[in-house]
Protein backbone atom coordinates (compact mmCIF):
# COMPACT_ATOMS: atom_id res chain seq x y z
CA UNK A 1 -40.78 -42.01 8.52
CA UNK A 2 -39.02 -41.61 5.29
CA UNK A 3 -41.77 -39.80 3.99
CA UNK A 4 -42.11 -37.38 6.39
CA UNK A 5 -38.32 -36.40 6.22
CA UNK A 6 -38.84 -36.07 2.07
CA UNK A 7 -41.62 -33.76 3.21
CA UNK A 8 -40.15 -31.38 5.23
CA UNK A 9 -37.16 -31.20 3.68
CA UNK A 10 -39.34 -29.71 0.49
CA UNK A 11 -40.76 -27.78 2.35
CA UNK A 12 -37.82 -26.09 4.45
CA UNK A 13 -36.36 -26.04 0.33
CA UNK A 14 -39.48 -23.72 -0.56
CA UNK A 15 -39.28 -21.58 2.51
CA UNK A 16 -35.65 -21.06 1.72
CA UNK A 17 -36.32 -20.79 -1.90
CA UNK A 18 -39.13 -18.44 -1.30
CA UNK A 19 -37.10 -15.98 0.87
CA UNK A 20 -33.59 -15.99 -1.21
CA UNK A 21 -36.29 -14.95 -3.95
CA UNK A 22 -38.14 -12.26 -1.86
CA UNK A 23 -34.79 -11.22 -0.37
CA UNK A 24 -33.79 -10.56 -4.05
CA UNK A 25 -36.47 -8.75 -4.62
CA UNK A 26 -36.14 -6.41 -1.76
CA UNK A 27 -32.50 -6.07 -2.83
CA UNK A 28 -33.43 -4.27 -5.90
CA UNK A 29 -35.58 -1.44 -4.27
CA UNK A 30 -33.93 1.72 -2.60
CA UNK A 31 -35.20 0.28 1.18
CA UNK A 32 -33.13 1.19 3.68
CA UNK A 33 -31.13 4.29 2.02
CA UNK A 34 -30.71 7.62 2.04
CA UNK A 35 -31.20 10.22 -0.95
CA UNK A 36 -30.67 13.37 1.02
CA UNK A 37 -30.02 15.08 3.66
CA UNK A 38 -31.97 17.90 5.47
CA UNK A 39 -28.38 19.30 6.81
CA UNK A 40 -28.66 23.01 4.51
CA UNK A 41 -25.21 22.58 4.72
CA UNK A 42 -24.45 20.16 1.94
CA UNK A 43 -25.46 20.84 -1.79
CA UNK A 44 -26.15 18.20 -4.48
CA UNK A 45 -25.30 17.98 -8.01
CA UNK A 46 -26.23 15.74 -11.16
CA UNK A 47 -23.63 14.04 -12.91
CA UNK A 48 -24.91 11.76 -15.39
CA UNK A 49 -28.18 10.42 -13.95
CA UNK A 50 -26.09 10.08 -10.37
CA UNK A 51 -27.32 12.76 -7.33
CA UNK A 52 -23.85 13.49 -5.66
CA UNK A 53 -23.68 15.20 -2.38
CA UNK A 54 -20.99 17.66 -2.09
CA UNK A 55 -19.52 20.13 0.50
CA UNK A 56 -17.64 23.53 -0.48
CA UNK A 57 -15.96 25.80 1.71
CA UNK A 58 -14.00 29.13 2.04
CA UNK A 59 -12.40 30.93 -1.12
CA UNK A 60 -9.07 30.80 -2.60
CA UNK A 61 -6.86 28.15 -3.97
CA UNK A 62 -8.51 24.93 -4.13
CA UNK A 63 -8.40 21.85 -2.34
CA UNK A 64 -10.20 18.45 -3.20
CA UNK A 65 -10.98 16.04 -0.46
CA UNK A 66 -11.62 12.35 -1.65
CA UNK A 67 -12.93 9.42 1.15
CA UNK A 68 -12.53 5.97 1.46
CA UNK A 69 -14.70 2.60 1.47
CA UNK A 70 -16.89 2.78 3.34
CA UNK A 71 -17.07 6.83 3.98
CA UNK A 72 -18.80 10.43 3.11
CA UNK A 73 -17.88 14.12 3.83
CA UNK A 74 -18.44 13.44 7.46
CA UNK A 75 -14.79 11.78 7.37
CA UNK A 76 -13.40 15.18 6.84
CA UNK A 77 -15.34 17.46 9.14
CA UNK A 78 -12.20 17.98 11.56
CA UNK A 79 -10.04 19.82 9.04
CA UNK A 80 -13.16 20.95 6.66
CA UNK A 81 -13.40 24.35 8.46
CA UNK A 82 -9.88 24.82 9.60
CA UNK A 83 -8.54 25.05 6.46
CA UNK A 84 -11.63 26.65 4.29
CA UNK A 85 -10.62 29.91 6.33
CA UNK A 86 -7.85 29.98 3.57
CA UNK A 87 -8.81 27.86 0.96
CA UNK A 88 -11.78 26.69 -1.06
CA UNK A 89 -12.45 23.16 0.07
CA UNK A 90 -14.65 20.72 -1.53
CA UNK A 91 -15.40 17.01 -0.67
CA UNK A 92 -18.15 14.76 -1.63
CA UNK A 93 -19.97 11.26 -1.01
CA UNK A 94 -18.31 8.77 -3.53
CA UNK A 95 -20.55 6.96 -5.77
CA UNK A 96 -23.03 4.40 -3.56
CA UNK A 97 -21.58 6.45 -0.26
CA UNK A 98 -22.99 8.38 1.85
CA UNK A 99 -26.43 10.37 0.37
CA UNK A 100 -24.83 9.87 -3.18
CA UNK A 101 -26.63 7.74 -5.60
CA UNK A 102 -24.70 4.53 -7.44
CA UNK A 103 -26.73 4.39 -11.08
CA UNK A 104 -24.39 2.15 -13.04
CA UNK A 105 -21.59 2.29 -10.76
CA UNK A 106 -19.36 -0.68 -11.34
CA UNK A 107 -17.22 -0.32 -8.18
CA UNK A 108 -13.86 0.10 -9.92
CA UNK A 109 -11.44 3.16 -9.15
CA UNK A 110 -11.85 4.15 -12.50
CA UNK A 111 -15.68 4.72 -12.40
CA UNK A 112 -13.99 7.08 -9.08
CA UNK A 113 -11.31 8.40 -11.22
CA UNK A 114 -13.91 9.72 -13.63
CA UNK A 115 -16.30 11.00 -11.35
CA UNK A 116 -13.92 13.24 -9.75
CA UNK A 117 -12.44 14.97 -12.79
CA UNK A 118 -16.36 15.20 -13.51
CA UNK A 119 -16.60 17.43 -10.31
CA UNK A 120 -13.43 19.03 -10.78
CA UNK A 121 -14.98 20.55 -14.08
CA UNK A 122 -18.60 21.26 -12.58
CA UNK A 123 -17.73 22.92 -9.93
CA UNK A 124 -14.88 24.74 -11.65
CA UNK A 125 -12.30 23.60 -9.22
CA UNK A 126 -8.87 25.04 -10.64
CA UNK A 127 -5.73 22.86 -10.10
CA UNK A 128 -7.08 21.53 -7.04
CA UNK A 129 -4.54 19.57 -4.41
CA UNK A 130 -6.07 16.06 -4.71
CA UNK A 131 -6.13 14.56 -0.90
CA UNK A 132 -7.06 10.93 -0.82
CA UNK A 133 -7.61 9.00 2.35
CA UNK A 134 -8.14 4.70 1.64
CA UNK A 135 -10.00 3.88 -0.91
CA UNK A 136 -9.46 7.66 -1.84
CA UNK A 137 -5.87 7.12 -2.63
CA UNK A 138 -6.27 4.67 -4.47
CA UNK A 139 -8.15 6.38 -6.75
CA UNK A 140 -6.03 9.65 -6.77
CA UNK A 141 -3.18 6.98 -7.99
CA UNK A 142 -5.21 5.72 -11.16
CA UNK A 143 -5.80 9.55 -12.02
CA UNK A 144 -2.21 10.73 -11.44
CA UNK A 145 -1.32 7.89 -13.84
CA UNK A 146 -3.96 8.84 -16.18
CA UNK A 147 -2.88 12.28 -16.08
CA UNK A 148 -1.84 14.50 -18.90
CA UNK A 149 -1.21 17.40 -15.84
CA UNK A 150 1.72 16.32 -13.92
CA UNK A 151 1.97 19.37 -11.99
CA UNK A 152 -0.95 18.29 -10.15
CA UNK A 153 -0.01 17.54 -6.34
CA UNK A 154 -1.43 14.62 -4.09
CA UNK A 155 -1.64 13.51 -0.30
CA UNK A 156 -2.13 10.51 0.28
CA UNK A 157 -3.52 8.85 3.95
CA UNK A 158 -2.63 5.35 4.92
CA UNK A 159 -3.86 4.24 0.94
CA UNK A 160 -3.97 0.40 -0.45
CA UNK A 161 -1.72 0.63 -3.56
CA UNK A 162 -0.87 -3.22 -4.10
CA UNK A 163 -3.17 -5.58 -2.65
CA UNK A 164 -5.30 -5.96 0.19
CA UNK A 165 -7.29 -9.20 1.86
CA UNK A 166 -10.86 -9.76 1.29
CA UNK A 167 -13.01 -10.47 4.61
CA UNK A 168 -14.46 -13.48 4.18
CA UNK A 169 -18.29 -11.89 4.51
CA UNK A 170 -17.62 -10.47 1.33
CA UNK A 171 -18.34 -13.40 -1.28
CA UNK A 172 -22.35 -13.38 0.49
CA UNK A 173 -22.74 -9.83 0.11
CA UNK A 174 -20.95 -9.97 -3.84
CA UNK A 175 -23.44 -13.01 -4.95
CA UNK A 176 -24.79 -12.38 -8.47
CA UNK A 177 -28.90 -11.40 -7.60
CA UNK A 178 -28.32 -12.29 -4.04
CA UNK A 179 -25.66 -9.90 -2.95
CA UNK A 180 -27.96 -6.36 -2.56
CA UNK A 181 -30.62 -8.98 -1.00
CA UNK A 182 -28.09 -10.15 1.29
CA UNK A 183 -26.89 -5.92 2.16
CA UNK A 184 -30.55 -5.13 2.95
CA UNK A 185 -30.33 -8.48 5.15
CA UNK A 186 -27.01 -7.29 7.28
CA UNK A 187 -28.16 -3.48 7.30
CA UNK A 188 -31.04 -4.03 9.46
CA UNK A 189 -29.25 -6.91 11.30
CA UNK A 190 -25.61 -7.45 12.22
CA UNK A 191 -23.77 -4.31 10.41
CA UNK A 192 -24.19 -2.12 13.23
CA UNK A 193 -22.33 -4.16 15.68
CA UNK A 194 -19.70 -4.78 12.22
CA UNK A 195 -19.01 -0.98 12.35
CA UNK A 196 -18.88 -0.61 16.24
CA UNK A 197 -15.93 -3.45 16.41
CA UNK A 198 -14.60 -2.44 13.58
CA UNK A 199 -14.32 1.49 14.39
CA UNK A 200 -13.04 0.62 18.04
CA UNK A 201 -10.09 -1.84 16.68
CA UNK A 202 -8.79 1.03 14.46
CA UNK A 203 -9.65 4.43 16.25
CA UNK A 204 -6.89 4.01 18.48
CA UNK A 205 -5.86 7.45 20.25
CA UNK A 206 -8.88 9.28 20.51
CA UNK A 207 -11.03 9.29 23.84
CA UNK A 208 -14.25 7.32 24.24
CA UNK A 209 -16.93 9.85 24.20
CA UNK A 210 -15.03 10.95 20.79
CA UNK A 211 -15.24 7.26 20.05
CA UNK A 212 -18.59 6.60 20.45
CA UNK A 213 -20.06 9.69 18.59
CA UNK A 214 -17.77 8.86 15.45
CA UNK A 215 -19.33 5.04 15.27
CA UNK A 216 -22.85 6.54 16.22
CA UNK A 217 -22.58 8.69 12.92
CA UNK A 218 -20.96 6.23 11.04
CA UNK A 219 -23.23 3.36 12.02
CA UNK A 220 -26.27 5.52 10.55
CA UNK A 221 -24.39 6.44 6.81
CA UNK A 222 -22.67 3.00 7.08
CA UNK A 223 -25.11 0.87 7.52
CA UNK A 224 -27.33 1.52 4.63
CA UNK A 225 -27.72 -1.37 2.27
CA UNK A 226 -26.17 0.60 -1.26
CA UNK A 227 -22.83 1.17 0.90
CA UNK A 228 -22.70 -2.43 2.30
CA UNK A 229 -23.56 -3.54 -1.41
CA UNK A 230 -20.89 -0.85 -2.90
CA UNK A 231 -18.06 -1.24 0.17
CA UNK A 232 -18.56 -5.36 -0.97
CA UNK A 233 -17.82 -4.73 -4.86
CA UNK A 234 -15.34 -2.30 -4.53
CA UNK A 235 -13.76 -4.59 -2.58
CA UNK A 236 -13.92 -7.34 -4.48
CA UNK A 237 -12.93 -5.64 -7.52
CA UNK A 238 -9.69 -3.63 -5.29
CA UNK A 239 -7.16 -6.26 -6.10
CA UNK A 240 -7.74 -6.79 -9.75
CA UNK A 241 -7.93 -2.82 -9.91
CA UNK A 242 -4.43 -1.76 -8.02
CA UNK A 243 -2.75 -4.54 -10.00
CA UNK A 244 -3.35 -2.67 -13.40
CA UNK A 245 -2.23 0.22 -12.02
CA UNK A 246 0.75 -1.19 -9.78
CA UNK A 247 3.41 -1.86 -12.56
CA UNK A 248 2.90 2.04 -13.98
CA UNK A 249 3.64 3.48 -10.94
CA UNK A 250 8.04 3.78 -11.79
CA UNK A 251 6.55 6.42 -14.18
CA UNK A 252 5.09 8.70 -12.09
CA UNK A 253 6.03 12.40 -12.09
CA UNK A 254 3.35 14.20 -10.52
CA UNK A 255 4.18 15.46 -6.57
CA UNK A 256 3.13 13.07 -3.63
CA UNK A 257 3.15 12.74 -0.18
CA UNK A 258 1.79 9.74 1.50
CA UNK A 259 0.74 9.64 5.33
CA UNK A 260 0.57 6.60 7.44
CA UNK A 261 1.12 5.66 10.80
CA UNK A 262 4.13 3.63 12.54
CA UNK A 263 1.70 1.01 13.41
CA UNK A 264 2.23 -1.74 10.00
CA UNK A 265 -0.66 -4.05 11.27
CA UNK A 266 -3.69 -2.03 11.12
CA UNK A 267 -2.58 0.36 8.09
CA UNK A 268 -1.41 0.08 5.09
CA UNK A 269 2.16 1.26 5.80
CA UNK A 270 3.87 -1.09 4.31
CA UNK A 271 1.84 -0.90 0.56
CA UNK A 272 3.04 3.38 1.40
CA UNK A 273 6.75 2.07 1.92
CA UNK A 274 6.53 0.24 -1.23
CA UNK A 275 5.08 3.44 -3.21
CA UNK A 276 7.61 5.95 -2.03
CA UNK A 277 10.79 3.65 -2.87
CA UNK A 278 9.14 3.63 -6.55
CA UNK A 279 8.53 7.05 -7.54
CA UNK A 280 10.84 9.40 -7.24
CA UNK A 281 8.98 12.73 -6.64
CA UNK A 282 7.35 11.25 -3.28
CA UNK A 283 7.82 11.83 0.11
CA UNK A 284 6.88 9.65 3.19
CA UNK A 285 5.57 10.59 6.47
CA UNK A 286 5.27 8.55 9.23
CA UNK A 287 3.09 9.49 12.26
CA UNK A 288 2.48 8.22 15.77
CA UNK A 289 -0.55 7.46 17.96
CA UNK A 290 -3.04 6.67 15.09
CA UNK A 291 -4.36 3.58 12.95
CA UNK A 292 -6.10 4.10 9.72
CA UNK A 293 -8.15 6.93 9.70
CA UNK A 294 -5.20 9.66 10.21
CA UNK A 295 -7.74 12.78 9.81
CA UNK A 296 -9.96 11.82 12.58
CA UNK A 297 -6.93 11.00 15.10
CA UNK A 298 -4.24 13.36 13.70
CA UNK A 299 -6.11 16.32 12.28
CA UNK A 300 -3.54 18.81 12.94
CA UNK A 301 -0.69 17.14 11.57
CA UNK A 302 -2.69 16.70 8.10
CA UNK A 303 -3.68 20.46 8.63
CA UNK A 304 -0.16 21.18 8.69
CA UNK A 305 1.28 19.00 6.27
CA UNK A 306 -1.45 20.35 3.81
CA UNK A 307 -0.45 23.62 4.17
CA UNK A 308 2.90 23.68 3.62
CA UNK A 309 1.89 21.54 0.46
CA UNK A 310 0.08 24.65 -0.67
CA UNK A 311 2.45 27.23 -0.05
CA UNK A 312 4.60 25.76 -2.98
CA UNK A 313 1.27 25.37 -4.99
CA UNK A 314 0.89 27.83 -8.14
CA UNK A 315 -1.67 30.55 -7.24
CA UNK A 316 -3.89 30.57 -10.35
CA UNK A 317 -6.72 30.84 -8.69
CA UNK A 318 -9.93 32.93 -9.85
CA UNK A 319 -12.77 33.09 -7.36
């Protein structure tokens, strides 16, 4: 009897063995994600071995529209065409997001930080008003504190600035040579229904047919295994990230605004709060019947608020 318990438990340890290795495996391929998009739409440019998808619209002064983690351009499509009837607008798919690629991407706001000031000089973007949403903020923080140009204006929409918690589903899909393995694993298995109860607990004024056709979308850009993998590290590196910057923020000069919603249990209202009583040239705005993602629920009021901010913005614009 003995013996035959020693035997299969080798041989449930090689089967186990044997797929944590072949899940490893498949971890390191590109199954399961998207390189582009047959939407004529969207453009693509090469920054340092990295394919970035980007999306420009109108002419005038510029504005630069950052997402969050998880998230692409398709988080900005309800104010993309509003405003590019009077501005040049330009978002793109953050490193490991979206149809962007992630070659060497560490997952720190700085590797975000750098990118964008990449595209700002590609793509010739001239004193662009930086608009951040999550993740997004974040990063618009590190670069306004890394900033020679404190002229530079930024919005920022319900934005982690101090600390956030780390979902417990996190540490599989972070393990050192397991973690993409474990990605491709949840992609084709439990990340859809991840995204539907996620999206539903947060999108809370819009209607259900609105509903449904924002998590359908999502679900497909989400779900790939580089943004589970790159939404995990970024993650797991946020803390450790917003804590360098944190104590620097007394010495900010440049112009911000920060959105967020009444609600301080599904936002990040309170780490906005926090912000605004430390720097000095900030203002706060507080807004009702909406969670975390302000620009799907509230698009007008960011229209609005983003166009006053440019009516006091410097018109040296050449295009």
């Amino acid at each position: 009897m003995k013996t035959r318990k020693r035997t299969l438990l080798k041989r449930f340890v090689l089967i186990i063995t044997f797929f944590l290795i072949l899940l490893s495996l498949l971890g390191q391929t590109n199954l399961g994600n998207f390189s582009s998009d047959n939407n004529s739409e969207f453009n693509y440019i090469n920054i340092e071995k990295n394919r970035i998808r980007y999306l420009q619209k109108g002419k005038g002064e510029d504005i630069l529209l950052i997402h969050g983690s998880p998230g692409s351009i398709e988080d900005w499509h309800k104010i993309m065409d509003s405003l590019s009837k009077d501005y040049r607008v330009t978002t793109f798919d953050r490193l490991g997001h979206g149809y962007s690629s992630d070659h060497k991407y560490s997952s720190h706001i700085k590797d975000n930080a750098i990118l964008v000031n990449q595209i700002i000089k590609q793509l010739d973007l001239i004193s662009p008003l930086i608009v951040g949403h999550s993740y997004g903020g974040s990063t618009a923080a590190f670069m306004a504190i890394n900033d020679n140009n404190s002229n530079r204006k930024y919005i920022l929409l319900d934005s982690p600035l101090y600390e956030i918690k780390m979902q417990p589903i996190y540490a599989i899909t972070t393990l050192p040579a397991l973690g993409k393995g474990f990605s491709l694993l949840f992609s084709y298995t439990i990340s859809d229904i991840f995204i539907e109860n996620g999206l539903n607990d947060i999108l809370v004024s819009i209607n259900q047919t609105e509903r449904n056709a924002v998590i359908e979308q999502r679900q497909k850009i989400w779900s790939q295994p580089k943004v589970i993998y790159n939404k995990s590290m970024e993650t797991k590196n946020y803390n450790t990230d917003l804590k360098e910057i944190s104590n620097k923020y007394s010495g900010l000069k440049s112009d911000f605004t920060l959105i967020t919603s009444i609600d301080t249990l599904k936002t990040f209202r309170r780490d906005c709060e926090k912000f605004h009583n430390e720097v000095l040239n900030s203002s706060l705005i507080l807004l009702e019947n909406t969670g975390h993602y302000i620009q799907i629920e509230r698009p007008w009021a960011i229209l609005d608020i983003i166009r006053k901010k440019m009516k006091n913005q410097p018109k040296t614009y050449q295009n």
